[in-house]
C-alpha atoms as a PDB file:
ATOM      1  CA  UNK A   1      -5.742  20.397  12.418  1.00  0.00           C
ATOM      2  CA  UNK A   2      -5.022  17.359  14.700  1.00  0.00           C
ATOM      3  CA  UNK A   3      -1.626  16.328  16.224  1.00  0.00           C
ATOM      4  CA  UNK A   4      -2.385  12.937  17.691  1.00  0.00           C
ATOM      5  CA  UNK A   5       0.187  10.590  19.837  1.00  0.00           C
ATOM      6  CA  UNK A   6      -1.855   7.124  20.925  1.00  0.00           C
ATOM      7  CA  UNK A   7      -0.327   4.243  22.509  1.00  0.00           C
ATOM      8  CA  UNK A   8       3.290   4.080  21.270  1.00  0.00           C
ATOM      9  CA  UNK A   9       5.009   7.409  20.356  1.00  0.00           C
ATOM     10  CA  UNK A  10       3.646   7.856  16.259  1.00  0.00           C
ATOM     11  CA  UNK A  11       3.206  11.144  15.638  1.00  0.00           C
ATOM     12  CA  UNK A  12       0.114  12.246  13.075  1.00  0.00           C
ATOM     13  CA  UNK A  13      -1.528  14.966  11.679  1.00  0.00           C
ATOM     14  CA  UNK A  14      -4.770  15.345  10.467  1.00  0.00           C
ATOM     15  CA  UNK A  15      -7.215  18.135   9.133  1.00  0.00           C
ATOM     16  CA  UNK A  16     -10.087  15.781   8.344  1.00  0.00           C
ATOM     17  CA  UNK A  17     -11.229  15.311  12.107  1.00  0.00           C
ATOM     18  CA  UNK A  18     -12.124  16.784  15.423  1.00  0.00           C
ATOM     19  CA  UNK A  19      -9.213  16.050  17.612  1.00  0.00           C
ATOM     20  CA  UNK A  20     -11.823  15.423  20.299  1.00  0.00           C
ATOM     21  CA  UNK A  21     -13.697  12.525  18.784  1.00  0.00           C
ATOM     22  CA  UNK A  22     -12.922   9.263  19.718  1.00  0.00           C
ATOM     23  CA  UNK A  23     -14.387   6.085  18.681  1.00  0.00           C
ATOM     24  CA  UNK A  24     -14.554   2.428  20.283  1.00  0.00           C
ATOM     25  CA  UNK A  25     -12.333  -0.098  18.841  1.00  0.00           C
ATOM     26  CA  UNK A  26     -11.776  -3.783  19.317  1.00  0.00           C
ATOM     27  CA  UNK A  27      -7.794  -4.533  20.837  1.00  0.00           C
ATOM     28  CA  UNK A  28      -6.690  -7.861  21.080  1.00  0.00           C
ATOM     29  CA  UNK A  29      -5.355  -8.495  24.273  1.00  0.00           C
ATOM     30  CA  UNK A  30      -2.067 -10.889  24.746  1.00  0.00           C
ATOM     31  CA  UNK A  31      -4.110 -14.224  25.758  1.00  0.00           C
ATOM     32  CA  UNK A  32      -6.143 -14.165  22.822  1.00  0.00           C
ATOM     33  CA  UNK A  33      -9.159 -12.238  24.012  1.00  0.00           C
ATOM     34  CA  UNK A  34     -10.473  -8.701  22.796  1.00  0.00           C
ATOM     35  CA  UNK A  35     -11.642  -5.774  24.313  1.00  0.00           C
ATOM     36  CA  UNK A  36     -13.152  -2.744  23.483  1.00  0.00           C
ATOM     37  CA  UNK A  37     -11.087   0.691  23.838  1.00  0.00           C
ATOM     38  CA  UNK A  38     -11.214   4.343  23.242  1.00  0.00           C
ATOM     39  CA  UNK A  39      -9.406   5.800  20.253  1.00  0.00           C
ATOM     40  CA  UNK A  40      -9.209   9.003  18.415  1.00  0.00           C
ATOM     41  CA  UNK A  41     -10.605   9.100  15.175  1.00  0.00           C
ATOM     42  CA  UNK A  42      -8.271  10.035  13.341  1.00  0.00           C
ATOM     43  CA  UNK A  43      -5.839   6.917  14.655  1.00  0.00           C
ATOM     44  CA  UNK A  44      -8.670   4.547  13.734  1.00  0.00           C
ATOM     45  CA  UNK A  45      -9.487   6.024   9.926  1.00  0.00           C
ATOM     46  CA  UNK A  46      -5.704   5.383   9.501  1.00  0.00           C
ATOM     47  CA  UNK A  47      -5.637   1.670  10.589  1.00  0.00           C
ATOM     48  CA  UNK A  48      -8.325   1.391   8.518  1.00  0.00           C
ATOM     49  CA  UNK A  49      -7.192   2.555   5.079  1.00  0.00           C
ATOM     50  CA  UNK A  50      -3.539   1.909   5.718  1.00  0.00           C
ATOM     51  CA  UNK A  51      -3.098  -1.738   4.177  1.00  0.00           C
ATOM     52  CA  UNK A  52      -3.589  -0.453   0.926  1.00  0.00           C
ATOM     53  CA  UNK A  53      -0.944   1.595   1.306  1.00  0.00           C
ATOM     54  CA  UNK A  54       1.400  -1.683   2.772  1.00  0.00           C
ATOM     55  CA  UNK A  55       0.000  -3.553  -0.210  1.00  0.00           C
ATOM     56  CA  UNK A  56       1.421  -1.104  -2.866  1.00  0.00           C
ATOM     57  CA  UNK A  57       4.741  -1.063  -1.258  1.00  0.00           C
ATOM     58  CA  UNK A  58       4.756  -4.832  -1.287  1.00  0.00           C
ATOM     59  CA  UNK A  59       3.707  -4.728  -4.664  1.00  0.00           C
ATOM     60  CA  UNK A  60       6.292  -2.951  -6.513  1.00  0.00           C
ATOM     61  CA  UNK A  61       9.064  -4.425  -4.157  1.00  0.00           C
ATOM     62  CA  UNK A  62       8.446  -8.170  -5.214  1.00  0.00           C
ATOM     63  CA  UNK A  63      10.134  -8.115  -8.248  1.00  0.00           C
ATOM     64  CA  UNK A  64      12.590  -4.823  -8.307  1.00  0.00           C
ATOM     65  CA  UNK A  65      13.981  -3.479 -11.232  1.00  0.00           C
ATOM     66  CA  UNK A  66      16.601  -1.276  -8.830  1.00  0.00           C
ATOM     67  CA  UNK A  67      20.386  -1.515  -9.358  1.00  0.00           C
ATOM     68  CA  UNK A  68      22.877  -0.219  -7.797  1.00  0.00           C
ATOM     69  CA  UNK A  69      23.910   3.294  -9.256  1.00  0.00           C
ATOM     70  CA  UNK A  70      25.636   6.563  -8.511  1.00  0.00           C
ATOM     71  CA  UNK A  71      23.748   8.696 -10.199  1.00  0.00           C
ATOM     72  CA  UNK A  72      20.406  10.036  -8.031  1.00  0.00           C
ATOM     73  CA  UNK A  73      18.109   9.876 -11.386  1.00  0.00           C
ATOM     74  CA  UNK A  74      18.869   6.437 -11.976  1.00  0.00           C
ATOM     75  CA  UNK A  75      17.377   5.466  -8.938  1.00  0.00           C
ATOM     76  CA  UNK A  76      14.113   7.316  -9.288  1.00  0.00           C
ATOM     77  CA  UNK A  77      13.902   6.051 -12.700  1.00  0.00           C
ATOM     78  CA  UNK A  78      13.808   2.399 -11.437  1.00  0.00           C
ATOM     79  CA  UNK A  79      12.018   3.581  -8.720  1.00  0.00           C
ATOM     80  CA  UNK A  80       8.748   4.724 -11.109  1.00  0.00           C
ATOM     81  CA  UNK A  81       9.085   1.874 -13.090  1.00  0.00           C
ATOM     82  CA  UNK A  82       8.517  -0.617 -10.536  1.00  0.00           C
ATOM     83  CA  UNK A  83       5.295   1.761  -9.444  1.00  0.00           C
ATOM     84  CA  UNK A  84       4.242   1.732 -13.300  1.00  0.00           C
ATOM     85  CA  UNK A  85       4.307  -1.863 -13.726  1.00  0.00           C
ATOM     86  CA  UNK A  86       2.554  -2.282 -10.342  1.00  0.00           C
ATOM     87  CA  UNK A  87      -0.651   0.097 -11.209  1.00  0.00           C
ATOM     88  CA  UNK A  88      -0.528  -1.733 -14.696  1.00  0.00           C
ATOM     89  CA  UNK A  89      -0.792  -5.127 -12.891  1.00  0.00           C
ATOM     90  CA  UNK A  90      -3.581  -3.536 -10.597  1.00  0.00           C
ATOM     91  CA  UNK A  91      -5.205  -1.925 -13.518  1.00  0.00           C
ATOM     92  CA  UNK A  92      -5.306  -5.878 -15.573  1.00  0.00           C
ATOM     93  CA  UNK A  93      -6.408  -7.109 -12.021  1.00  0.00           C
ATOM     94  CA  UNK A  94      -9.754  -4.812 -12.522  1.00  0.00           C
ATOM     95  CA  UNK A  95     -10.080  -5.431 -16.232  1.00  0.00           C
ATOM     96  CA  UNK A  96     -12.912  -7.382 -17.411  1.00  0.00           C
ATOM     97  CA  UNK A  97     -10.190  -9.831 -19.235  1.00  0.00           C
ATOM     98  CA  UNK A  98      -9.283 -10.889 -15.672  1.00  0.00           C
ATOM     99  CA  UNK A  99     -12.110 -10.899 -14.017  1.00  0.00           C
ATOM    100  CA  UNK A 100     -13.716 -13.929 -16.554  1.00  0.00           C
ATOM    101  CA  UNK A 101     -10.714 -15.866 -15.524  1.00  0.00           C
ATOM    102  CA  UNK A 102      -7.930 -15.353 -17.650  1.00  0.00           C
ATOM    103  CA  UNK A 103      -5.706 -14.362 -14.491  1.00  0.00           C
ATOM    104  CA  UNK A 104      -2.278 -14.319 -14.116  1.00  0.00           C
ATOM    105  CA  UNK A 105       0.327 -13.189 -11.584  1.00  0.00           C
ATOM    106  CA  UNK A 106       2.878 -10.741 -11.486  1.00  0.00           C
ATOM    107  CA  UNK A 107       5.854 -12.730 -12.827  1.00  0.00           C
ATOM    108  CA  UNK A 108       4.266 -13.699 -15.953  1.00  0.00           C
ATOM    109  CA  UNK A 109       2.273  -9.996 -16.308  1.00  0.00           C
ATOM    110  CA  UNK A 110       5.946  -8.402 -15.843  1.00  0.00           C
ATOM    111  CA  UNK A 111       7.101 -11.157 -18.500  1.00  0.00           C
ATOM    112  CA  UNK A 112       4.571 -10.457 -20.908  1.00  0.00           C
ATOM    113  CA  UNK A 113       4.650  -6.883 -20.573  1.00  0.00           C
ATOM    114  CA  UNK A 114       8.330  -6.784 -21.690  1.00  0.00           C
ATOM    115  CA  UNK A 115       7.783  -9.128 -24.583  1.00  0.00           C
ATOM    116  CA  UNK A 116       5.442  -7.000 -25.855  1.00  0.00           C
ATOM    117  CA  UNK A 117       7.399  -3.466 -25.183  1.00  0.00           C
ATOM    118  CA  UNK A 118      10.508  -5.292 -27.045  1.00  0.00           C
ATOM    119  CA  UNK A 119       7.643  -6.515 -29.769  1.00  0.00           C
ATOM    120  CA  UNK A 120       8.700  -4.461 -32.910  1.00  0.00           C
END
């Protein structure tokens, strides 16, 4: 297990590598020019996969279903919603109907999606 603090003060742990490996990365400097630093691995296999991540949670926040509501189960019931309809809108993205250029974005997929679920 690997408890790693690098540059500013973000805690993370990690069983998947040796706390003692570090790799060479490219840092952008302030005037524009790069150089190449140390950095543990496990820092670097974050950066790398973490957009996806950033890109979910964009996602399912562009068009919330959320309202305001006392009641706890309320807002986790909004809460998967807005996930569903996101991996459905990733899932058509992927789809061979898509990909031969019937595309659309999320407004209209989250527009036809209810027409269809209020369809009888």
């Amino acid at each position: 297990m690997t408890a790693s603090i690098w540059k500013r003060v973000v805690p993370l742990i990690s069983t998947a590598d040796d706390p003692t490996r570090n790799v060479e990365v490219n840092r952008r400097q302030k005037d524009g020019s790069s150089r190449t630093v140390a950095c543990p691995k496990t820092i670097s296999e974050y950066n790398k996969y973490m957009g996806g991540v950033d890109r979910a949670d964009q996602l399912h926040m562009e068009y919330p279903t959320y309202r305001m509501c006392r009641r706890w189960w309320v807002y986790i019931f909004y809460f998967l919603l807005d996930v569903s309809i996101s991996n459905a809108f990733i899932c058509y993205k992927e789809s061979e109907n898509h990909k031969k250029g019937n595309s659309k974005d999320l407004m209209i997929f989250r527009i036809n999606l209810a027409k269809q679920l209020l369809d009888k």
